[in-house]
PDB file of N, CA and C in Angstrom:
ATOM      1  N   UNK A   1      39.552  56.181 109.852  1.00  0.00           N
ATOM      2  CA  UNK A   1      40.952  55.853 109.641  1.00  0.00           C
ATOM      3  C   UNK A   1      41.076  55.075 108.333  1.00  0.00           C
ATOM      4  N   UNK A   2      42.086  55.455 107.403  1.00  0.00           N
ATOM      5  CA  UNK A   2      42.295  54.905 105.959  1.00  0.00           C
ATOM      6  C   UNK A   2      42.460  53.130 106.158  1.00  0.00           C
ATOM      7  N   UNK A   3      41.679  52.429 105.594  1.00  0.00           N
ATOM      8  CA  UNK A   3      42.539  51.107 105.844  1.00  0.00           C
ATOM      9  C   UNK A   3      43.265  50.188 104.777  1.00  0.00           C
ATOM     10  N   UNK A   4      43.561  49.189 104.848  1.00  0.00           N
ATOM     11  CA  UNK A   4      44.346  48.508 103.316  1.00  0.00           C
ATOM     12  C   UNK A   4      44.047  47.227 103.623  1.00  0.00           C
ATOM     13  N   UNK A   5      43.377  46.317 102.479  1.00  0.00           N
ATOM     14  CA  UNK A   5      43.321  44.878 102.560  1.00  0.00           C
ATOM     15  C   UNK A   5      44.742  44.413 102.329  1.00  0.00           C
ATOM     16  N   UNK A   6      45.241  43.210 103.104  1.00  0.00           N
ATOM     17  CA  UNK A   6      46.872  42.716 103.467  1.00  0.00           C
ATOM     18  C   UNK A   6      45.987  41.327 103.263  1.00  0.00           C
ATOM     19  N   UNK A   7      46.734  40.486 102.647  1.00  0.00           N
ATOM     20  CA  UNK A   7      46.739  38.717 102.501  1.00  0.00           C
ATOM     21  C   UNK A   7      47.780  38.280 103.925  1.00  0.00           C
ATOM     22  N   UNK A   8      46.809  37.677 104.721  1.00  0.00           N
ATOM     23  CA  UNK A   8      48.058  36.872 105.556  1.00  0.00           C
ATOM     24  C   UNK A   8      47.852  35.636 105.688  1.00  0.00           C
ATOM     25  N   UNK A   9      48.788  34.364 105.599  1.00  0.00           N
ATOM     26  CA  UNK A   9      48.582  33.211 106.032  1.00  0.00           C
ATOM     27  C   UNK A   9      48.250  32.749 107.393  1.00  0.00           C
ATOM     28  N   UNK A  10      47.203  31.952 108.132  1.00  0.00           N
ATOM     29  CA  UNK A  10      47.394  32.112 109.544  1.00  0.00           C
ATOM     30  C   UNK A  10      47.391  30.370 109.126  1.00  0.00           C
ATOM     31  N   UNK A  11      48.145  29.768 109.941  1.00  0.00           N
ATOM     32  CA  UNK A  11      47.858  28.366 110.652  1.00  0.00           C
ATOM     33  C   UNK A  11      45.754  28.330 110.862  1.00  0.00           C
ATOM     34  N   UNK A  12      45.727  26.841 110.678  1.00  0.00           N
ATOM     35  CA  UNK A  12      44.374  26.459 110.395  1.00  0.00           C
ATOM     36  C   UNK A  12      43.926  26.412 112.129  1.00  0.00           C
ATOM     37  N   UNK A  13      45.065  26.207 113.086  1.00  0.00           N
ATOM     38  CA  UNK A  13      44.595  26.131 114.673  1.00  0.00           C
ATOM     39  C   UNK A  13      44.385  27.104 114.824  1.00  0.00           C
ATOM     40  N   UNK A  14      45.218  28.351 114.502  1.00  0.00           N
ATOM     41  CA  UNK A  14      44.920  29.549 115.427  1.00  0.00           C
ATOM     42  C   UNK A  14      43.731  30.273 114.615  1.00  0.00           C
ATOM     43  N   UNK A  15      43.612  30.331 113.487  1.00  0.00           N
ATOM     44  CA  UNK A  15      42.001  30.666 113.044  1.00  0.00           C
ATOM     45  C   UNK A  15      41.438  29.743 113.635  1.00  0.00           C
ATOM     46  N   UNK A  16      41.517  28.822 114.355  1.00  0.00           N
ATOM     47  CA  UNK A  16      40.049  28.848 115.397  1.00  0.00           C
ATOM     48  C   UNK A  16      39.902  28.822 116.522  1.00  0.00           C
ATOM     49  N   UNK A  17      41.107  29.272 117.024  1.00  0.00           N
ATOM     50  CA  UNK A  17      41.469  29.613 117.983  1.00  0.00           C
ATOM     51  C   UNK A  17      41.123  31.511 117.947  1.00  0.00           C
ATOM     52  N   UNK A  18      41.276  31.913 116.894  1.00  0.00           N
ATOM     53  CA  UNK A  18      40.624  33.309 116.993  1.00  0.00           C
ATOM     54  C   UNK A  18      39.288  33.323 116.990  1.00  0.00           C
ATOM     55  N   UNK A  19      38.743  32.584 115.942  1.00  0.00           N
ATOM     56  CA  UNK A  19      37.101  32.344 115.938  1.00  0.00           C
ATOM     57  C   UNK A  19      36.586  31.908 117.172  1.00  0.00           C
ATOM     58  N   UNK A  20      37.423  31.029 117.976  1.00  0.00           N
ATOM     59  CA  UNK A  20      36.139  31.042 119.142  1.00  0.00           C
ATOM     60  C   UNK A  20      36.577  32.074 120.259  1.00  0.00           C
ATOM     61  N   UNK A  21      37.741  32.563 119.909  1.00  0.00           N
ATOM     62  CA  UNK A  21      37.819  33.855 121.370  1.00  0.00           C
ATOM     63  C   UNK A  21      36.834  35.325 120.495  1.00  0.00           C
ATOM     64  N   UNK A  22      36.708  35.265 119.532  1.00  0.00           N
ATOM     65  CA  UNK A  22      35.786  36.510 119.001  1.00  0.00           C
ATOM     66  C   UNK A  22      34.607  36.225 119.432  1.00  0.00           C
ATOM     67  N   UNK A  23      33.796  34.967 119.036  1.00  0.00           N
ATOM     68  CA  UNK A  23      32.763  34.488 119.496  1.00  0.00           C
ATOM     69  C   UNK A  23      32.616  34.160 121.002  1.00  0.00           C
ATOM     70  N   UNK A  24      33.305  33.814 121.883  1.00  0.00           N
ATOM     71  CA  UNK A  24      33.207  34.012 123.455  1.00  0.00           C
ATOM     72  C   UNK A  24      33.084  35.485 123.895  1.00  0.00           C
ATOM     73  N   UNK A  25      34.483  36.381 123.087  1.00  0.00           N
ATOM     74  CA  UNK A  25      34.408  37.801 123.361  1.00  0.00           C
ATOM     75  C   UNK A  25      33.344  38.882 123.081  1.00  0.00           C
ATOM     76  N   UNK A  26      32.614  38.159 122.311  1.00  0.00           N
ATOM     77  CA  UNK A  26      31.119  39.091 121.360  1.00  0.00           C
ATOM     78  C   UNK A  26      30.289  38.384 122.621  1.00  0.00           C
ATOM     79  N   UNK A  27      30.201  37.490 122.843  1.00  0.00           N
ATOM     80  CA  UNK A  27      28.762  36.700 123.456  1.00  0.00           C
ATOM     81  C   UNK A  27      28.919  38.224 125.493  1.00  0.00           C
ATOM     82  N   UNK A  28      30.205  37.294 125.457  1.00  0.00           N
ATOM     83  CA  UNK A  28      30.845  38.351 127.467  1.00  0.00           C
ATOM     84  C   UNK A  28      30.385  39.946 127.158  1.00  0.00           C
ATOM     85  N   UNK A  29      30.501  40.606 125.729  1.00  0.00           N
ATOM     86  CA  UNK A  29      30.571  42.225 125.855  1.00  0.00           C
ATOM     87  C   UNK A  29      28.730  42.215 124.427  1.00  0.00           C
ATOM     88  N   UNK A  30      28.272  41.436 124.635  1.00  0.00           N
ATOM     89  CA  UNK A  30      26.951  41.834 124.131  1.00  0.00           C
ATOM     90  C   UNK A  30      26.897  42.345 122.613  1.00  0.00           C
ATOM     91  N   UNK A  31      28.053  42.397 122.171  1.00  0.00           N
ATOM     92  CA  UNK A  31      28.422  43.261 120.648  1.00  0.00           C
ATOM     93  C   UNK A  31      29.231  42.101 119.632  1.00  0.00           C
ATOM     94  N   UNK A  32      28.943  42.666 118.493  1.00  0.00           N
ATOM     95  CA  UNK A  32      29.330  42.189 117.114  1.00  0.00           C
ATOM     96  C   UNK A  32      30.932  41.852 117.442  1.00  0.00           C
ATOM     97  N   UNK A  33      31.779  40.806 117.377  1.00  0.00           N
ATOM     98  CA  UNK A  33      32.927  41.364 117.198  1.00  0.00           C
ATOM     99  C   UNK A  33      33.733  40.181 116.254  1.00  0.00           C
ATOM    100  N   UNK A  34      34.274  40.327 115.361  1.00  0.00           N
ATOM    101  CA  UNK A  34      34.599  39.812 114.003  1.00  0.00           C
ATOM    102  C   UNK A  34      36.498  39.464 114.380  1.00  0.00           C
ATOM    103  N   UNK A  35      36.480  38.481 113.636  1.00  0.00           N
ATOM    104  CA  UNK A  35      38.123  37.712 113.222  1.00  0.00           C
ATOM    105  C   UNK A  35      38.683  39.050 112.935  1.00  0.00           C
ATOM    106  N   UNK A  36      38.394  39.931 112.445  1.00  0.00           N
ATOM    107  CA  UNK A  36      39.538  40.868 111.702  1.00  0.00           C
ATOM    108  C   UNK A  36      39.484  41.817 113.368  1.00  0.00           C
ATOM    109  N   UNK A  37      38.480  42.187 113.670  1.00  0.00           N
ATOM    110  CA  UNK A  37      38.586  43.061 114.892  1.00  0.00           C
ATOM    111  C   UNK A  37      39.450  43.159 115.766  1.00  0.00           C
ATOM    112  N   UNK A  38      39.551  41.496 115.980  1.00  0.00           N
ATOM    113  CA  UNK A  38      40.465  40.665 117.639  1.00  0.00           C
ATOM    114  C   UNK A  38      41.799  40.848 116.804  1.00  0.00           C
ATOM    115  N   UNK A  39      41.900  40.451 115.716  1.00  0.00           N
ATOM    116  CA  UNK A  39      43.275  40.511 115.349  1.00  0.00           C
ATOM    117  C   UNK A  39      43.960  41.590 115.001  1.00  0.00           C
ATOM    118  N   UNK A  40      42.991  42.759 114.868  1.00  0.00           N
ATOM    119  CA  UNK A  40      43.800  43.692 115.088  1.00  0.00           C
ATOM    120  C   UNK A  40      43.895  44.618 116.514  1.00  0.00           C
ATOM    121  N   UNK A  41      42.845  43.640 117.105  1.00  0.00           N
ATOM    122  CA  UNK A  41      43.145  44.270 118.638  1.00  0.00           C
ATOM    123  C   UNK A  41      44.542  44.015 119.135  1.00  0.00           C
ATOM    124  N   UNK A  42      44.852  42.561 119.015  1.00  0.00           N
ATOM    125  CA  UNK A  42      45.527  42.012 119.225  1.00  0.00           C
ATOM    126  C   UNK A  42      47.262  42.771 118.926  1.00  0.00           C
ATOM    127  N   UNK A  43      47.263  42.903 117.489  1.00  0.00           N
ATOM    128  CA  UNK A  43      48.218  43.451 116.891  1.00  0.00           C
ATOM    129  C   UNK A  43      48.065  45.458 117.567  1.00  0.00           C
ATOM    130  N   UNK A  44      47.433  45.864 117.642  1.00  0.00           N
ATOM    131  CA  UNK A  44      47.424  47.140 118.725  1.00  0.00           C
ATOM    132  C   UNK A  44      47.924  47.072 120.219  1.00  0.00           C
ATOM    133  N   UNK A  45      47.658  46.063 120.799  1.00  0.00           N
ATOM    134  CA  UNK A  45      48.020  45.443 122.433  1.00  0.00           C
ATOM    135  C   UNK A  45      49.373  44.975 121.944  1.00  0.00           C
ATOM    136  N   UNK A  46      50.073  44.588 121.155  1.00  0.00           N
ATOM    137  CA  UNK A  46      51.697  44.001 121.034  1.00  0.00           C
ATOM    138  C   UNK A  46      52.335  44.958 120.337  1.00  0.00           C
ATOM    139  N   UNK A  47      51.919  46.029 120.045  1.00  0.00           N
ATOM    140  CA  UNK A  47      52.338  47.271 119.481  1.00  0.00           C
ATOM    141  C   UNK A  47      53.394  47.988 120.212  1.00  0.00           C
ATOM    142  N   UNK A  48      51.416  48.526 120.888  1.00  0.00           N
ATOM    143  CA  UNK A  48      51.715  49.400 122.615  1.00  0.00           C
ATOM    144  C   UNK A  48      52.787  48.262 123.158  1.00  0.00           C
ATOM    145  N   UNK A  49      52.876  47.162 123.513  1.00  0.00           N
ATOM    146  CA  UNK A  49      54.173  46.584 124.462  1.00  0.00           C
ATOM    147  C   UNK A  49      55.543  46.905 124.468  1.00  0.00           C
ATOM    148  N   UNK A  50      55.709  46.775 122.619  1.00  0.00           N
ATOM    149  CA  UNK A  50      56.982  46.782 122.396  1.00  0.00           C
ATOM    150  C   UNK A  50      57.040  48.427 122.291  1.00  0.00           C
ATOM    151  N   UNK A  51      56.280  49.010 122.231  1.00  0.00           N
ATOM    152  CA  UNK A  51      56.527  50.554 122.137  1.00  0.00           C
ATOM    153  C   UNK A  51      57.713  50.601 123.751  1.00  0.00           C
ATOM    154  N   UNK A  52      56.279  50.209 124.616  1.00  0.00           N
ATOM    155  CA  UNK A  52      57.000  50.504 125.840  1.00  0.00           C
ATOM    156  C   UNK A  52      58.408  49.576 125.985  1.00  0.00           C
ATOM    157  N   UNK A  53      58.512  48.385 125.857  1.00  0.00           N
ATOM    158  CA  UNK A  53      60.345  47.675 125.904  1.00  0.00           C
ATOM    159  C   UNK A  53      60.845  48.808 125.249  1.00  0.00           C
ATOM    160  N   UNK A  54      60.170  49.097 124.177  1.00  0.00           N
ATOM    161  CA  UNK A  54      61.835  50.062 123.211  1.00  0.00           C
ATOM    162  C   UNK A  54      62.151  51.076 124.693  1.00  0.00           C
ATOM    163  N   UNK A  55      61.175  51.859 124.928  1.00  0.00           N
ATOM    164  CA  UNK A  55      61.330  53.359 125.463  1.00  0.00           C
ATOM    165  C   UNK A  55      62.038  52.627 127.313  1.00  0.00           C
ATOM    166  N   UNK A  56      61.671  51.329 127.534  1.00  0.00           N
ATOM    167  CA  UNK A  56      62.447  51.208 128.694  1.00  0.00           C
ATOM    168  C   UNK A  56      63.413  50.461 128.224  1.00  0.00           C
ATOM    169  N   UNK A  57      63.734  49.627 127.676  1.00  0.00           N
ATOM    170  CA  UNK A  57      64.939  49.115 127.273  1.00  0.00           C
ATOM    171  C   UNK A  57      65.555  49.425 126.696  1.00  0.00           C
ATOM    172  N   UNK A  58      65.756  50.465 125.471  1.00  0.00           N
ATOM    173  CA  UNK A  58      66.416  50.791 124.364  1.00  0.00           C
ATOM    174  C   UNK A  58      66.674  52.351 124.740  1.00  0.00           C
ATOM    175  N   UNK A  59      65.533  52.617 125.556  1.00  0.00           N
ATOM    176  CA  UNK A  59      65.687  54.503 125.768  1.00  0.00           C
ATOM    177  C   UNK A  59      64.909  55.626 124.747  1.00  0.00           C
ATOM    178  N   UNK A  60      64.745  54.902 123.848  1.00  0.00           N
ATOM    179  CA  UNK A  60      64.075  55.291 122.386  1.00  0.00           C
ATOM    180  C   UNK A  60      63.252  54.567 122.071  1.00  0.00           C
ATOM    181  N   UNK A  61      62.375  55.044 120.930  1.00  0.00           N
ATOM    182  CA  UNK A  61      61.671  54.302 120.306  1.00  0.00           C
ATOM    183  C   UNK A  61      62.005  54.056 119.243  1.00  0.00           C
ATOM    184  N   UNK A  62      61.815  53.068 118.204  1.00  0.00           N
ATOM    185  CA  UNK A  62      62.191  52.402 116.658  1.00  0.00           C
ATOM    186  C   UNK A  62      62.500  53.717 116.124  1.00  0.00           C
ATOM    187  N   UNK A  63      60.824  54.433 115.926  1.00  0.00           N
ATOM    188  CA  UNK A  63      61.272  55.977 115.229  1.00  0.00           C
ATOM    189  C   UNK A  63      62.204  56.715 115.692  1.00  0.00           C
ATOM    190  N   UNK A  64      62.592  56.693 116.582  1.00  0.00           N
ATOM    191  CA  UNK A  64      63.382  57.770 117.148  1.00  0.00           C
ATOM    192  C   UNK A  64      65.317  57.471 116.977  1.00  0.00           C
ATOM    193  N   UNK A  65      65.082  56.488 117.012  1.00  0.00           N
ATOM    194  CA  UNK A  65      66.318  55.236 116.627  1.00  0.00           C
ATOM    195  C   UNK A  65      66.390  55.551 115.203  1.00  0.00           C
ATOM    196  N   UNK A  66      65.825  55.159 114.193  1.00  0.00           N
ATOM    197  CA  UNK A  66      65.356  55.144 112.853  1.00  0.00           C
ATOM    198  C   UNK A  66      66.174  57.275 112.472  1.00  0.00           C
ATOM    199  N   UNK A  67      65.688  57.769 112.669  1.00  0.00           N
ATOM    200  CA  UNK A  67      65.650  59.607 112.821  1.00  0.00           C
ATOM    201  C   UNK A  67      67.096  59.647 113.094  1.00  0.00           C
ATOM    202  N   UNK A  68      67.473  58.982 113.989  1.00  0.00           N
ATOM    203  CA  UNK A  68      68.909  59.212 114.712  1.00  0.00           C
ATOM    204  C   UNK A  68      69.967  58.746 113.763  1.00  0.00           C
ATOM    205  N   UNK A  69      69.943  57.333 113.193  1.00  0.00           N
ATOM    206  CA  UNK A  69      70.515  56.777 111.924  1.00  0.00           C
ATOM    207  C   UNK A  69      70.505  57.764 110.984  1.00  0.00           C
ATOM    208  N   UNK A  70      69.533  57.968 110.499  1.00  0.00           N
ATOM    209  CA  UNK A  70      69.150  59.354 109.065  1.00  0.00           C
ATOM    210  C   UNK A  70      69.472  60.328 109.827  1.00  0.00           C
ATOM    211  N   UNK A  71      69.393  61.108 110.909  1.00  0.00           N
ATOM    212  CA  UNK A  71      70.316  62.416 111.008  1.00  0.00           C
ATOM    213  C   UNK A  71      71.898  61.939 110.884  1.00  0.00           C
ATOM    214  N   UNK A  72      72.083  60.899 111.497  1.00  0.00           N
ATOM    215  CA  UNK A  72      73.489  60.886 111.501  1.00  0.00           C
ATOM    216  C   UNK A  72      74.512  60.647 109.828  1.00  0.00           C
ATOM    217  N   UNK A  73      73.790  59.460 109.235  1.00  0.00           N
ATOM    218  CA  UNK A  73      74.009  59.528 108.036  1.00  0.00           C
ATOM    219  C   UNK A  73      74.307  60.800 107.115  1.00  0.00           C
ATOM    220  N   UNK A  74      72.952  62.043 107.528  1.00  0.00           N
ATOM    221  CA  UNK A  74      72.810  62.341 106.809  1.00  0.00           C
ATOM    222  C   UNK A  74      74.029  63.642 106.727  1.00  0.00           C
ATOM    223  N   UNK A  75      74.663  63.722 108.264  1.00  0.00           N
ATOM    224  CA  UNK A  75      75.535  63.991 108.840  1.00  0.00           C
ATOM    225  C   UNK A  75      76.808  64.110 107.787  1.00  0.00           C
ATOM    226  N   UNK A  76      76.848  62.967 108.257  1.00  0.00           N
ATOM    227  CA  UNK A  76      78.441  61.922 107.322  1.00  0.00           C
ATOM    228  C   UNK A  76      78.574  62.414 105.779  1.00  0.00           C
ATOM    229  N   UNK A  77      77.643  62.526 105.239  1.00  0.00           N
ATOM    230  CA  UNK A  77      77.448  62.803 103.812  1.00  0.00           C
ATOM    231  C   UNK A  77      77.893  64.243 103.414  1.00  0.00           C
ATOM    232  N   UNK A  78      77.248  65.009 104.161  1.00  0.00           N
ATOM    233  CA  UNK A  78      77.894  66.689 103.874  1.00  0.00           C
ATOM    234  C   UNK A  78      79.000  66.543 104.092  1.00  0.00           C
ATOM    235  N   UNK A  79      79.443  65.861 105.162  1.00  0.00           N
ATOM    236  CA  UNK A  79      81.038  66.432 105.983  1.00  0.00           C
ATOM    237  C   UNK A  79      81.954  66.394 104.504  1.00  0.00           C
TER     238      UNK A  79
END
């Protein structure tokens, strides 16, 4: 999968608050597992959530919402 280095600021607690759940989480599953890993586990698990709120709360998803705006727009414009 293509990836891209991103600069993010984190608070000085929760980097170590990630560092020691990577390091508890590597020690429990026997494997390597790195600050960037958990945090993007992390950011994959709050993804999938809000995927699902959109599709039960909203009925749609962002994209599909997003598609619906631009068809409709794109609608308005010919007429």
């Amino acid at each position: 999968e293509d990836t891209r280095v991103v600069g993010v600021r984190f608070p000085i607690s929760l980097l170590k608050w990630l560092d020691s759940y990577s390091r508890i989480a590597a020690v429990n599953s026997e494997s390597r597992i790195t600050r960037n890993s958990t945090i993007i586990g992390f950011l994959e698990t709050m993804k999938a959530l809000m995927e699902y709120q959109e599709k039960t709360v909203w009925g749609k998803s962002h994209q599909e919402m997003i598609a619906d705006v631009l068809a409709s727009t794109n609608e308005e414009q010919s007429k």
